[in-house]
N, C-alpha and C. Protein backbone atom coordinates (compact mmCIF):
# COMPACT_ATOMS: atom_id res chain seq x y z
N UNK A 1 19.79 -11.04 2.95
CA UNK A 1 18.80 -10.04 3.30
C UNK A 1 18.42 -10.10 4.78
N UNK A 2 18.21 -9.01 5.73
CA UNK A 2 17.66 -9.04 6.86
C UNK A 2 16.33 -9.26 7.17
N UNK A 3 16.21 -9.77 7.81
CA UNK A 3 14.59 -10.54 7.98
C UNK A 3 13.79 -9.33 9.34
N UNK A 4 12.69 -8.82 8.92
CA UNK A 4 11.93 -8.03 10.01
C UNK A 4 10.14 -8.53 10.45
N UNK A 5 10.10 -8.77 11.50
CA UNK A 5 9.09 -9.54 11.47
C UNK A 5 8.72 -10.56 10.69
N UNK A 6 9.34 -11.73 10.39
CA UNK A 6 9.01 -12.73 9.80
C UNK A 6 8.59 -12.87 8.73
N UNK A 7 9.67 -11.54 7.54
CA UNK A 7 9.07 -10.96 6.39
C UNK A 7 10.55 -10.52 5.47
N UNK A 8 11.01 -10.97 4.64
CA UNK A 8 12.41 -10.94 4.14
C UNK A 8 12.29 -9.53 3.57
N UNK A 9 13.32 -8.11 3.81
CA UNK A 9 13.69 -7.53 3.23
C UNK A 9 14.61 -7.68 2.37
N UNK A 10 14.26 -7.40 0.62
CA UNK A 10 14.96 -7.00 -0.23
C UNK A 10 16.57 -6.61 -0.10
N UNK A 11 17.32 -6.51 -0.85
CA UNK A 11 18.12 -5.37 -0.61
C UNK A 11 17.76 -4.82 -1.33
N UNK A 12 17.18 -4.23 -2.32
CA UNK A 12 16.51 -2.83 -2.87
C UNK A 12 16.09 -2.18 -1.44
N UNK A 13 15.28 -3.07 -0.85
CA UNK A 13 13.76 -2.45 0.13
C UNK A 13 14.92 -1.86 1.11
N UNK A 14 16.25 -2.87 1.32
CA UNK A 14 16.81 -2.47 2.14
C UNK A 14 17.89 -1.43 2.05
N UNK A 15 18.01 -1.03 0.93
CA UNK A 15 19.07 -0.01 0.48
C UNK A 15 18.21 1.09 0.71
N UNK A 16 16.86 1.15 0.43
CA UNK A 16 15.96 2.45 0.17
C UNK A 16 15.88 2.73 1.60
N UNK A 17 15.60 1.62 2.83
CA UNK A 17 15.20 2.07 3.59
C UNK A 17 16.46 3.15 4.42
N UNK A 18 17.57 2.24 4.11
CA UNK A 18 19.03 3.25 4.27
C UNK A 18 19.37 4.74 3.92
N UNK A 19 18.99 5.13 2.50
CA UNK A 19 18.90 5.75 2.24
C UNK A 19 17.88 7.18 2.88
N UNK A 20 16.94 6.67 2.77
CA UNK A 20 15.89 6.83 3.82
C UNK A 20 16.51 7.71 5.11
N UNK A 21 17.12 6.54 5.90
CA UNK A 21 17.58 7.04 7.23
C UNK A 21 18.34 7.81 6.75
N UNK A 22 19.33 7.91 6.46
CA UNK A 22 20.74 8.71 6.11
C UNK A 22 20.18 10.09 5.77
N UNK A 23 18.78 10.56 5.32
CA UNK A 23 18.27 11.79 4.85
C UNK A 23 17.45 12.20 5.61
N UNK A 24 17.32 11.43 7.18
CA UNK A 24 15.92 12.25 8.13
C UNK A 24 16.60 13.18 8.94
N UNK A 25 16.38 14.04 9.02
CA UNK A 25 16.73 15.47 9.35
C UNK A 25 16.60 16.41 8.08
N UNK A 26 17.06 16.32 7.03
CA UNK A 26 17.48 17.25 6.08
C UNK A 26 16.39 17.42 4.74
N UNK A 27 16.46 17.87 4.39
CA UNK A 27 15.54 17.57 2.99
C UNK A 27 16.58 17.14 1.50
N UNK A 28 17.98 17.88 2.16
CA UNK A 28 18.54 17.64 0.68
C UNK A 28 19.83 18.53 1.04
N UNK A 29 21.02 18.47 0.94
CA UNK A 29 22.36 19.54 1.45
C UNK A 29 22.92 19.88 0.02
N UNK A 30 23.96 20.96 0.52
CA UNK A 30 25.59 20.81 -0.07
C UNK A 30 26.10 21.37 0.69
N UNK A 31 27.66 21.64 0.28
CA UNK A 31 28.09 22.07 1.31
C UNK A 31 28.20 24.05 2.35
N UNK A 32 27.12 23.96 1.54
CA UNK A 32 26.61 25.72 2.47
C UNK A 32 25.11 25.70 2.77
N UNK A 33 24.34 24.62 1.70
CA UNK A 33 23.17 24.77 2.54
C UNK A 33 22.36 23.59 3.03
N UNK A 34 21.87 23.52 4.50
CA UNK A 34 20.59 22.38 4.73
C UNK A 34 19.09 22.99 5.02
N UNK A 35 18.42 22.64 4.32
CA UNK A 35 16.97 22.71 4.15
C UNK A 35 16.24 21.45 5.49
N UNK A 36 15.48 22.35 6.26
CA UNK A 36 14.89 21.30 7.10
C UNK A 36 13.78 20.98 6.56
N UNK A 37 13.43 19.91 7.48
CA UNK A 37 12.14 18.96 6.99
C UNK A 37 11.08 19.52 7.64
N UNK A 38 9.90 19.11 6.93
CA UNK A 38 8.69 19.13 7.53
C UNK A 38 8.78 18.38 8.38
N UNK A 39 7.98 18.65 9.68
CA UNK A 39 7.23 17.53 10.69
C UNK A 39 6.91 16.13 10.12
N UNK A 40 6.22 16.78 9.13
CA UNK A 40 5.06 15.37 8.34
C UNK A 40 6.36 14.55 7.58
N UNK A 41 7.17 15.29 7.12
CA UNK A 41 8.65 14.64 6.37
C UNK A 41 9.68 14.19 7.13
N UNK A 42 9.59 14.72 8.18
CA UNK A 42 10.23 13.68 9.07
C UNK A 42 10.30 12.91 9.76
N UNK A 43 9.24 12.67 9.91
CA UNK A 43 8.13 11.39 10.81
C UNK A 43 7.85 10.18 9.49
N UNK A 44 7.63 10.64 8.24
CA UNK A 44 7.12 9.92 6.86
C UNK A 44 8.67 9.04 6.94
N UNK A 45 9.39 9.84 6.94
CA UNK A 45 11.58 8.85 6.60
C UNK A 45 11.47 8.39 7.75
N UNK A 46 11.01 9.01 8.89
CA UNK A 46 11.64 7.49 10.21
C UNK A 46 10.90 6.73 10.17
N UNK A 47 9.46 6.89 9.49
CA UNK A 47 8.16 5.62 9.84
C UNK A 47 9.06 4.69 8.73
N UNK A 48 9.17 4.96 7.96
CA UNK A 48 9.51 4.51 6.22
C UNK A 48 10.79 3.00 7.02
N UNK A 49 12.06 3.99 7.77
CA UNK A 49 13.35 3.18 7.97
C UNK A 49 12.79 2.03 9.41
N UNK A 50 12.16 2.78 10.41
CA UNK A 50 11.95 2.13 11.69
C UNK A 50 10.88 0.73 11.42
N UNK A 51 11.55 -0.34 12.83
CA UNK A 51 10.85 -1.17 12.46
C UNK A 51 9.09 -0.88 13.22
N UNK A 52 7.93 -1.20 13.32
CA UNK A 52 6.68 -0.72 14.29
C UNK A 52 6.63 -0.58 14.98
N UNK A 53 5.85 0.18 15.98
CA UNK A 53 6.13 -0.02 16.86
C UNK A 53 4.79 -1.12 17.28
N UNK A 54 4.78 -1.68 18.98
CA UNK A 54 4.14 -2.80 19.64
C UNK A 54 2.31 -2.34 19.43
N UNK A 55 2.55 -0.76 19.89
CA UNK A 55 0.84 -0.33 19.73
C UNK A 55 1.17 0.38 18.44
N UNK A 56 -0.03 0.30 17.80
CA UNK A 56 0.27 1.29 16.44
C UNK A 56 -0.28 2.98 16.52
N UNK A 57 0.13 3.40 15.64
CA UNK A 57 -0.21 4.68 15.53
C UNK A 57 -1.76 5.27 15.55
N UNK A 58 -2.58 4.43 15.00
CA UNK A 58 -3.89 4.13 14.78
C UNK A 58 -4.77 4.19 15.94
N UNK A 59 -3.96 3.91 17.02
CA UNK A 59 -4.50 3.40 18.46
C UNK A 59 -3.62 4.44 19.29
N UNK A 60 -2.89 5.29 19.08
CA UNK A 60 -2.81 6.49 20.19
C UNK A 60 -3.58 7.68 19.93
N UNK A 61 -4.13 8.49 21.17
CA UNK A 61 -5.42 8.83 21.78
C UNK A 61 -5.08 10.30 21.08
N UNK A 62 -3.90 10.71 20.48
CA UNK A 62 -3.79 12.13 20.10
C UNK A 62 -3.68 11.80 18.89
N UNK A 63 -4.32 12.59 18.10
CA UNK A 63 -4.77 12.53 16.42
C UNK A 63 -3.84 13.45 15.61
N UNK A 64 -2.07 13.98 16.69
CA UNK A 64 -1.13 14.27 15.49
C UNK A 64 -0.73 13.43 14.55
N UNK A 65 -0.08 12.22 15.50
CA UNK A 65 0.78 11.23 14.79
C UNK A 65 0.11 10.69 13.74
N UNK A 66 -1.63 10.38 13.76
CA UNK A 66 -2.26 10.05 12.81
C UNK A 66 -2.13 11.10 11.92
N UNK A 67 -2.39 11.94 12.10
CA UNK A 67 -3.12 13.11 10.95
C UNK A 67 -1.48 13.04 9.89
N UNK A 68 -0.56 13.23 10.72
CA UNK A 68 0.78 13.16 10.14
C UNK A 68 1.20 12.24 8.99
N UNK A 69 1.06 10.50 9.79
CA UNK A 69 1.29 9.62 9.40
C UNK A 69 -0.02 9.22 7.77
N UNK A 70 -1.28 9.50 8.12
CA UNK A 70 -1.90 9.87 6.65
C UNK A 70 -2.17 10.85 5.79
N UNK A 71 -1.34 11.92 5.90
CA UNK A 71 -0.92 12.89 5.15
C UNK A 71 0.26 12.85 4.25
N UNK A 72 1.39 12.02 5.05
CA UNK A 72 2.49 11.89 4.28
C UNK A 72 3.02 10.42 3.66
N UNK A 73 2.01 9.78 4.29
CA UNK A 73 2.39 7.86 3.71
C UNK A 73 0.86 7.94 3.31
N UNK A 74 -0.18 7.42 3.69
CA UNK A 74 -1.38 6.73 3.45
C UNK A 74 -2.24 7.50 1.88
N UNK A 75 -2.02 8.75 2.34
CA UNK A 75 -2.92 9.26 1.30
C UNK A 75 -2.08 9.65 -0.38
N UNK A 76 -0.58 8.94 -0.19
CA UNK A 76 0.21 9.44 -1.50
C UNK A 76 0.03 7.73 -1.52
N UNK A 77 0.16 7.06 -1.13
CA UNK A 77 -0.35 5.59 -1.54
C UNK A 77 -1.44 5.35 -2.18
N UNK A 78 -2.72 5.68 -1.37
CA UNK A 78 -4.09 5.37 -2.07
C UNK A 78 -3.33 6.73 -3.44
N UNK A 79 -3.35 8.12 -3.58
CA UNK A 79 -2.93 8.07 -4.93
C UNK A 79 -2.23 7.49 -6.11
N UNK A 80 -1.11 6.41 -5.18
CA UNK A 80 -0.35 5.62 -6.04
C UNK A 80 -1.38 4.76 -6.95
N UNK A 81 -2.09 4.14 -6.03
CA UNK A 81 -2.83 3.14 -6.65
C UNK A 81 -4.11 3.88 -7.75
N UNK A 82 -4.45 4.68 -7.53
CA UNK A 82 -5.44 5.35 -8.77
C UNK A 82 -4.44 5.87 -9.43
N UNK A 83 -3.32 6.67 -9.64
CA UNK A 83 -2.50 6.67 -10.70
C UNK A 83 -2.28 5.04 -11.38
N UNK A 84 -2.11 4.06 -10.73
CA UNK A 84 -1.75 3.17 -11.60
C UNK A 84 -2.72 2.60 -12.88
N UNK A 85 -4.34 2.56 -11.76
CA UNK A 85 -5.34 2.39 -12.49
C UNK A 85 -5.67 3.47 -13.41
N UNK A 86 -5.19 4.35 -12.95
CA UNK A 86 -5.35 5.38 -14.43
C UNK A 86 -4.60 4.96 -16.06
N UNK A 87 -3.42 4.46 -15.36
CA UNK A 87 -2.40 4.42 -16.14
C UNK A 87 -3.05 2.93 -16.93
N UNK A 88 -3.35 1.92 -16.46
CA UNK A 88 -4.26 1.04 -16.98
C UNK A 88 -5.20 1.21 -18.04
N UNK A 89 -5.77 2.29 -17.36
CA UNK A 89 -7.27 2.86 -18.31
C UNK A 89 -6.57 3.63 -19.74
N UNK A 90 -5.72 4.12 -19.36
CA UNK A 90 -4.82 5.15 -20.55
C UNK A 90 -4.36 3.68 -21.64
N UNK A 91 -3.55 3.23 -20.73
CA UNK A 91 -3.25 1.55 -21.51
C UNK A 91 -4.07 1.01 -22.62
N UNK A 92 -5.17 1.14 -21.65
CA UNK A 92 -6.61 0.28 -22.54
C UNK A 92 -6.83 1.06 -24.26
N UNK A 93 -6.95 2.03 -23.49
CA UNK A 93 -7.95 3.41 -24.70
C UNK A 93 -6.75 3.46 -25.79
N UNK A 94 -5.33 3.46 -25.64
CA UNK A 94 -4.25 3.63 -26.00
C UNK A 94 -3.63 2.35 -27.30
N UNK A 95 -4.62 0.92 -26.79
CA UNK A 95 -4.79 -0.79 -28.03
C UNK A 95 -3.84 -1.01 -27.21
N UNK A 96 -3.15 -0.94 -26.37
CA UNK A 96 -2.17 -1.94 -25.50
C UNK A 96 -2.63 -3.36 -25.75
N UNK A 97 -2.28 -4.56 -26.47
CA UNK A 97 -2.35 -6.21 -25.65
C UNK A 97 -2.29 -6.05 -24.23
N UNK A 98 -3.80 -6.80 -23.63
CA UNK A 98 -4.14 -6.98 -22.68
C UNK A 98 -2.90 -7.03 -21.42
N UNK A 99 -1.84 -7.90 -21.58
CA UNK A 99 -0.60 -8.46 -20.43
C UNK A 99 0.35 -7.23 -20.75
N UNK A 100 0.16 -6.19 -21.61
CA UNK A 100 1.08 -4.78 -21.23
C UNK A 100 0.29 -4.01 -20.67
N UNK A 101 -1.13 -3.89 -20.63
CA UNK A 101 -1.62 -2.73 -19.64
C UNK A 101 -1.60 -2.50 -18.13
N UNK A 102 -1.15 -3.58 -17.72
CA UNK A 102 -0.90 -3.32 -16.37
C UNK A 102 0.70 -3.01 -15.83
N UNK A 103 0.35 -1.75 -15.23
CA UNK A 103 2.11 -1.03 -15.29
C UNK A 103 3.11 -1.09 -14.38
N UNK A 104 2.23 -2.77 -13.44
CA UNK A 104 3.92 -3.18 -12.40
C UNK A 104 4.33 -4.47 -13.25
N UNK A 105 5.87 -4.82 -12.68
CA UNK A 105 6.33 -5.77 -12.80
C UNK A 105 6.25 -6.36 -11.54
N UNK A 106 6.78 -7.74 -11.59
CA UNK A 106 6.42 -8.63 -10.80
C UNK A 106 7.37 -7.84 -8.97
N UNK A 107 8.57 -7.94 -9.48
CA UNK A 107 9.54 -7.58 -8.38
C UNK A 107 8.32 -6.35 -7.95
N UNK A 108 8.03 -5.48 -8.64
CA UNK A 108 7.63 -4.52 -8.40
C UNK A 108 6.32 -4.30 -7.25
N UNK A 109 5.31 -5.49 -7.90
CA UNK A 109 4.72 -5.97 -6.80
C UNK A 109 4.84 -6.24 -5.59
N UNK A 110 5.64 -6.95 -5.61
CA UNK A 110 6.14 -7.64 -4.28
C UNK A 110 6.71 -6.80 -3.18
N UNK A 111 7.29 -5.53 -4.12
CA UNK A 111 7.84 -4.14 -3.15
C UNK A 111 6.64 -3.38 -2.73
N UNK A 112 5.53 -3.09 -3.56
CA UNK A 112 4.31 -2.76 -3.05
C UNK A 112 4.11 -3.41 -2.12
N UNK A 113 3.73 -4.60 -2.14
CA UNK A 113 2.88 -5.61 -0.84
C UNK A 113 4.03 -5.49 0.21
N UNK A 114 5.47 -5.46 0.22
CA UNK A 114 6.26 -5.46 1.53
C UNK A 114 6.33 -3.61 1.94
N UNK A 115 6.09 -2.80 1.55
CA UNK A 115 5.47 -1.25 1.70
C UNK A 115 4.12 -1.18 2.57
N UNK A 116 3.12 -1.84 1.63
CA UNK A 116 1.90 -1.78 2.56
C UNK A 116 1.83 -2.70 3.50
N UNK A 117 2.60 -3.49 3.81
CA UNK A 117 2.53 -4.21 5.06
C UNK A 117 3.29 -3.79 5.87
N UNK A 118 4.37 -3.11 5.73
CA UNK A 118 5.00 -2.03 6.51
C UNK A 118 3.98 -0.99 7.29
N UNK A 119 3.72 -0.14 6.05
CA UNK A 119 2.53 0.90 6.47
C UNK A 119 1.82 0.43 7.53
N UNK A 120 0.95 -0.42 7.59
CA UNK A 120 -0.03 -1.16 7.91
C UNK A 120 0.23 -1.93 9.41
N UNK A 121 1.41 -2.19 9.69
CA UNK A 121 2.19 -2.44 11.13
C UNK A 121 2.57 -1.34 11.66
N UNK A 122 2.64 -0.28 10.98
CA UNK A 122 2.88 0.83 11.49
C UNK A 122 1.54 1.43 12.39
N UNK A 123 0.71 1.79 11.53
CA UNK A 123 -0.58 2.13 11.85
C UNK A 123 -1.23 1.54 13.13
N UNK A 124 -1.52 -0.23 12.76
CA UNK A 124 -1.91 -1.27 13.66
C UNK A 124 -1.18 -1.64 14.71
N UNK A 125 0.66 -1.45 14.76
CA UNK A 125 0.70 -1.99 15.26
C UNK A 125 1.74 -3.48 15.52
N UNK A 126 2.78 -3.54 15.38
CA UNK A 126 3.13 -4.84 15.64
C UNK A 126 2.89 -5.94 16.56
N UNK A 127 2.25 -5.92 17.47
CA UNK A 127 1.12 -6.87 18.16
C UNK A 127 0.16 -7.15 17.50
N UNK A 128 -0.71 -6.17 16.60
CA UNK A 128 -1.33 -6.46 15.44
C UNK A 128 -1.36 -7.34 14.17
N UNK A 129 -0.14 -6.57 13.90
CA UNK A 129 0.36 -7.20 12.51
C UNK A 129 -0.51 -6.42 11.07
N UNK A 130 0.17 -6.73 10.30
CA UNK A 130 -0.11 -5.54 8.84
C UNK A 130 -1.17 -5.85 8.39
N UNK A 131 -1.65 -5.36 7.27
CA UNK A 131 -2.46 -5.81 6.77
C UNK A 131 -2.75 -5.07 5.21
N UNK A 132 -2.91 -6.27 4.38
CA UNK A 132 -3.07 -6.11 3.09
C UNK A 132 -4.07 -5.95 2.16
N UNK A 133 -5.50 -5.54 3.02
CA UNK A 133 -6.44 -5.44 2.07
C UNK A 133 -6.40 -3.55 1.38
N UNK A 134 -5.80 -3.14 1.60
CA UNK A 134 -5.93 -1.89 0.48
C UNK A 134 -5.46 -2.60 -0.93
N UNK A 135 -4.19 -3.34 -0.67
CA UNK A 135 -3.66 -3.62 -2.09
C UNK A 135 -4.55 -4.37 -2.67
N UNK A 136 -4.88 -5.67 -1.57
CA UNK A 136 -5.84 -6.89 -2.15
C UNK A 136 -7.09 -5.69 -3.14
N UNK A 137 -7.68 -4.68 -2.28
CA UNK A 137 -8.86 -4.04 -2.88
C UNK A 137 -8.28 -3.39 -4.07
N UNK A 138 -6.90 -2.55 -4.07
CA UNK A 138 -6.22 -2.19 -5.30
C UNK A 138 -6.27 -2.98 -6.76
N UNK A 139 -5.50 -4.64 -6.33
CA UNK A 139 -5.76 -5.13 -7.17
C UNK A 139 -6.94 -6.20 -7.75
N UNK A 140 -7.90 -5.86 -6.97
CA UNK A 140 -9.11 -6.24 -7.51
C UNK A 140 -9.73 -5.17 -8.55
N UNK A 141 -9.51 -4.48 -8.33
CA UNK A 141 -9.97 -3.21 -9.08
C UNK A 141 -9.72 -3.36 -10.47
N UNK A 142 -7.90 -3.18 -10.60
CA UNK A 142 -6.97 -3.13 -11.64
C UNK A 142 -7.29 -4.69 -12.59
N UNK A 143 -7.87 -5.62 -12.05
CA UNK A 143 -8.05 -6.65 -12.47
C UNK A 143 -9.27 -6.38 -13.18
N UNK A 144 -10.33 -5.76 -12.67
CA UNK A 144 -11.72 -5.73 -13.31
C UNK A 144 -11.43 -4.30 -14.41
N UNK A 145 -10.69 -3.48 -14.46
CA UNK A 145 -10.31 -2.71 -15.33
C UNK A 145 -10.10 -3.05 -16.53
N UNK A 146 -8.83 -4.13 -16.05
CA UNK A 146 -8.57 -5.05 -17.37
C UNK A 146 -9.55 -5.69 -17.93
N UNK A 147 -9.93 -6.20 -17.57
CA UNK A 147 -11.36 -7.39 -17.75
C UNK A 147 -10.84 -8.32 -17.92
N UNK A 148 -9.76 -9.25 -16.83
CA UNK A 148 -9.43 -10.38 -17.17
C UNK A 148 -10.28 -11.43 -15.78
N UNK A 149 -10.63 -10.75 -15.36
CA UNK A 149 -12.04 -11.51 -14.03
C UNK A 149 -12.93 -12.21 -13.93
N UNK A 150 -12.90 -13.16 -13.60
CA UNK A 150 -14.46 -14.33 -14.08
C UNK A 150 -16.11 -13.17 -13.64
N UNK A 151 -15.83 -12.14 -13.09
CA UNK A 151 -17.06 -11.74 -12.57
C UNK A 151 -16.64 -10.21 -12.07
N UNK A 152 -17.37 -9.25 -11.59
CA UNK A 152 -16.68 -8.10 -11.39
C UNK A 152 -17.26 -8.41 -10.05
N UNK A 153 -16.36 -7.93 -9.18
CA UNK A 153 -16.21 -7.33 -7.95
C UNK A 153 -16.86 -6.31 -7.26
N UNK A 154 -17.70 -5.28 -8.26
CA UNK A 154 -18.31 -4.76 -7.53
C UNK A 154 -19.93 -5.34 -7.66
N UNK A 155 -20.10 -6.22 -8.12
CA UNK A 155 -22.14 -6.27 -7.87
C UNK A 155 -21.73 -8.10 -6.95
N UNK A 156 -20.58 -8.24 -6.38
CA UNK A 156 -20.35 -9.28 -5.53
C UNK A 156 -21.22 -8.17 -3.84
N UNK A 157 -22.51 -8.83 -3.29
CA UNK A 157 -22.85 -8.38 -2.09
C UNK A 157 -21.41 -8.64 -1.17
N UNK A 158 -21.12 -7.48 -0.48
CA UNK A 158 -19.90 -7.40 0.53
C UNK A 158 -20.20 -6.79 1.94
N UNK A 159 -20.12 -7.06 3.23
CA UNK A 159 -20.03 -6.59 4.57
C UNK A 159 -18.81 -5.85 5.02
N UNK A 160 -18.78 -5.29 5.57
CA UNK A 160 -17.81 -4.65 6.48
C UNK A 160 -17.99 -4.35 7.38
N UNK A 161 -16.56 -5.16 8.46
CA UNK A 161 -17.28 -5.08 10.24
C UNK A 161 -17.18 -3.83 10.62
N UNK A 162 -17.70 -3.87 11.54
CA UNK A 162 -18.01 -2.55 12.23
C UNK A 162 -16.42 -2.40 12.96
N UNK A 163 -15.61 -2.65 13.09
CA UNK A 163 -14.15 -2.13 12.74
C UNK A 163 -13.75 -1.79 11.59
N UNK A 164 -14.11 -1.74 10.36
CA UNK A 164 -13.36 -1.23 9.35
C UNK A 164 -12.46 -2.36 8.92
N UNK A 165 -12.00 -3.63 9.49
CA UNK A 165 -10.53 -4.13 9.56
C UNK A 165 -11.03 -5.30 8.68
N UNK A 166 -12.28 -5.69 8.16
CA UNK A 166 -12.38 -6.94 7.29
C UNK A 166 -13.80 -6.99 6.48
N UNK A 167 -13.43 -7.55 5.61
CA UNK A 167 -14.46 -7.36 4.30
C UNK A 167 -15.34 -8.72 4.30
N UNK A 168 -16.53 -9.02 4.68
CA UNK A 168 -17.00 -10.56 3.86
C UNK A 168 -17.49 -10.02 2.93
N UNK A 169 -17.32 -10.97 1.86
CA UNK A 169 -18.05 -11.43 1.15
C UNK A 169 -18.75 -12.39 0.52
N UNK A 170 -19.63 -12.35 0.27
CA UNK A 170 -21.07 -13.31 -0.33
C UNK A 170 -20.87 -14.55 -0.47
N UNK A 171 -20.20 -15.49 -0.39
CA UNK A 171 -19.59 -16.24 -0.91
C UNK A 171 -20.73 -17.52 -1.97
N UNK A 172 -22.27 -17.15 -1.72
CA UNK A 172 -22.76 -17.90 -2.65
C UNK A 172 -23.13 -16.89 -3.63
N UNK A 173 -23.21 -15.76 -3.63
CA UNK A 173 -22.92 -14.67 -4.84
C UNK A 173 -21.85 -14.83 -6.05
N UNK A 174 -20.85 -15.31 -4.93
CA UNK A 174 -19.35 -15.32 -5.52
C UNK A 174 -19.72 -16.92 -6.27
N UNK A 175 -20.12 -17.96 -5.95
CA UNK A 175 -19.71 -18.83 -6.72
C UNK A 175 -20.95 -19.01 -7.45
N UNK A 176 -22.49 -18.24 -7.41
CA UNK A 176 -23.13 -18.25 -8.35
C UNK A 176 -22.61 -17.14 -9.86
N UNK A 177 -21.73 -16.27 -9.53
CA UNK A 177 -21.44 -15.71 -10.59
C UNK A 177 -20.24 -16.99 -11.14
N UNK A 178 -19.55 -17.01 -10.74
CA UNK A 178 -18.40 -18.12 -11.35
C UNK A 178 -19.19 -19.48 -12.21
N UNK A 179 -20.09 -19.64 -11.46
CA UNK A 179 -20.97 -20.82 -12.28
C UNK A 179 -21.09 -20.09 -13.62
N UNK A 180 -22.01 -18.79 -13.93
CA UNK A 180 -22.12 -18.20 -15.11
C UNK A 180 -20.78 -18.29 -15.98
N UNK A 181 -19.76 -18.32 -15.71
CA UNK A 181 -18.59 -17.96 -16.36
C UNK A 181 -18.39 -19.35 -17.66
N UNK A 182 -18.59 -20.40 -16.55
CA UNK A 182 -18.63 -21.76 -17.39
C UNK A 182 -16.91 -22.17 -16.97
């Protein structure tokens, strides 16, 4: 596997991202017709194949590349993740055993978390570096859905800096609820 930023690509991750390239320009051929891409679709396949760039997208002063870049990656992600938790909740209501309601597999995970850390170097930045609290917040969620959690996550008191970029939390909140648990 090829290694990108100090982060092993798959060959799944790395076949897709191929694939990927091999289709930016086009939306889809044969041999009489090509369909062009959207702007937003063709910026979404090169962000997807390319490695980050040094400043991220997040941090240039014109609000296309953004508006672009969370129109066609960021905001079908955060839907990914409430489809899943939906799909959880359907699980639940549905008598699923607890260890089938949640609807990734493991590999599957792991392609999520190397996606949003992609995303996330994209945005920030590779001088930056990625960052994983959407998923971390994803699967906190999906965890308290289930109810397999010593405590729920949301009546834990939480901060957020005035960058947006990090969460505290309580941490004697956090281990006075865990005491309750026993």
């Amino acid at each position: 596997p090829e290694t990108r930023c100090g982060s092993k690509m798959t060959g799944r991750t790395l076949n897709r991202r191929q694939s990927a390239l091999s289709q930016v320009g086009t939306a889809g051929s044969d041999t009489n017709t090509t369909v062009m891409l959207t702007l937003t679709d063709f910026l979404a396949r090169l962000w997807l194949v390319a490695s980050a760039p040094r400043k991220g997208i997040g941090e240039v002063s014109v609000g296309m590349p953004r508006a672009h870049f969370q129109a066609a990656l960021w905001s079908p992600l955060m839907d990914r993740f409430e489809e899943l938790n939906d799909q959880i909740r359907r699980r639940k209501q549905q008598g699923y055993r607890i260890h089938d309601c949640f609807p990734l597999q493991g590999y599957q995970i792991a392609e999520m978390k190397d996606h949003v850390l992609h995303l996330t170097e994209i945005w920030y930045g590779s001088d930056r570096g990625g960052n994983l609290s959407s998923m971390y917040k994803w699967f906190c969620e999906s965890m308290d859905l289930l109810g397999v959690t010593a405590y729920s996550y949301d009546v834990i008191p939480k901060e957020i800096s005035a960058d947006g970029w990090a969460t505290v939390v309580d941490g004697a909140a956090r281990v006075a609820a865990l005491k309750n648990k026993g």
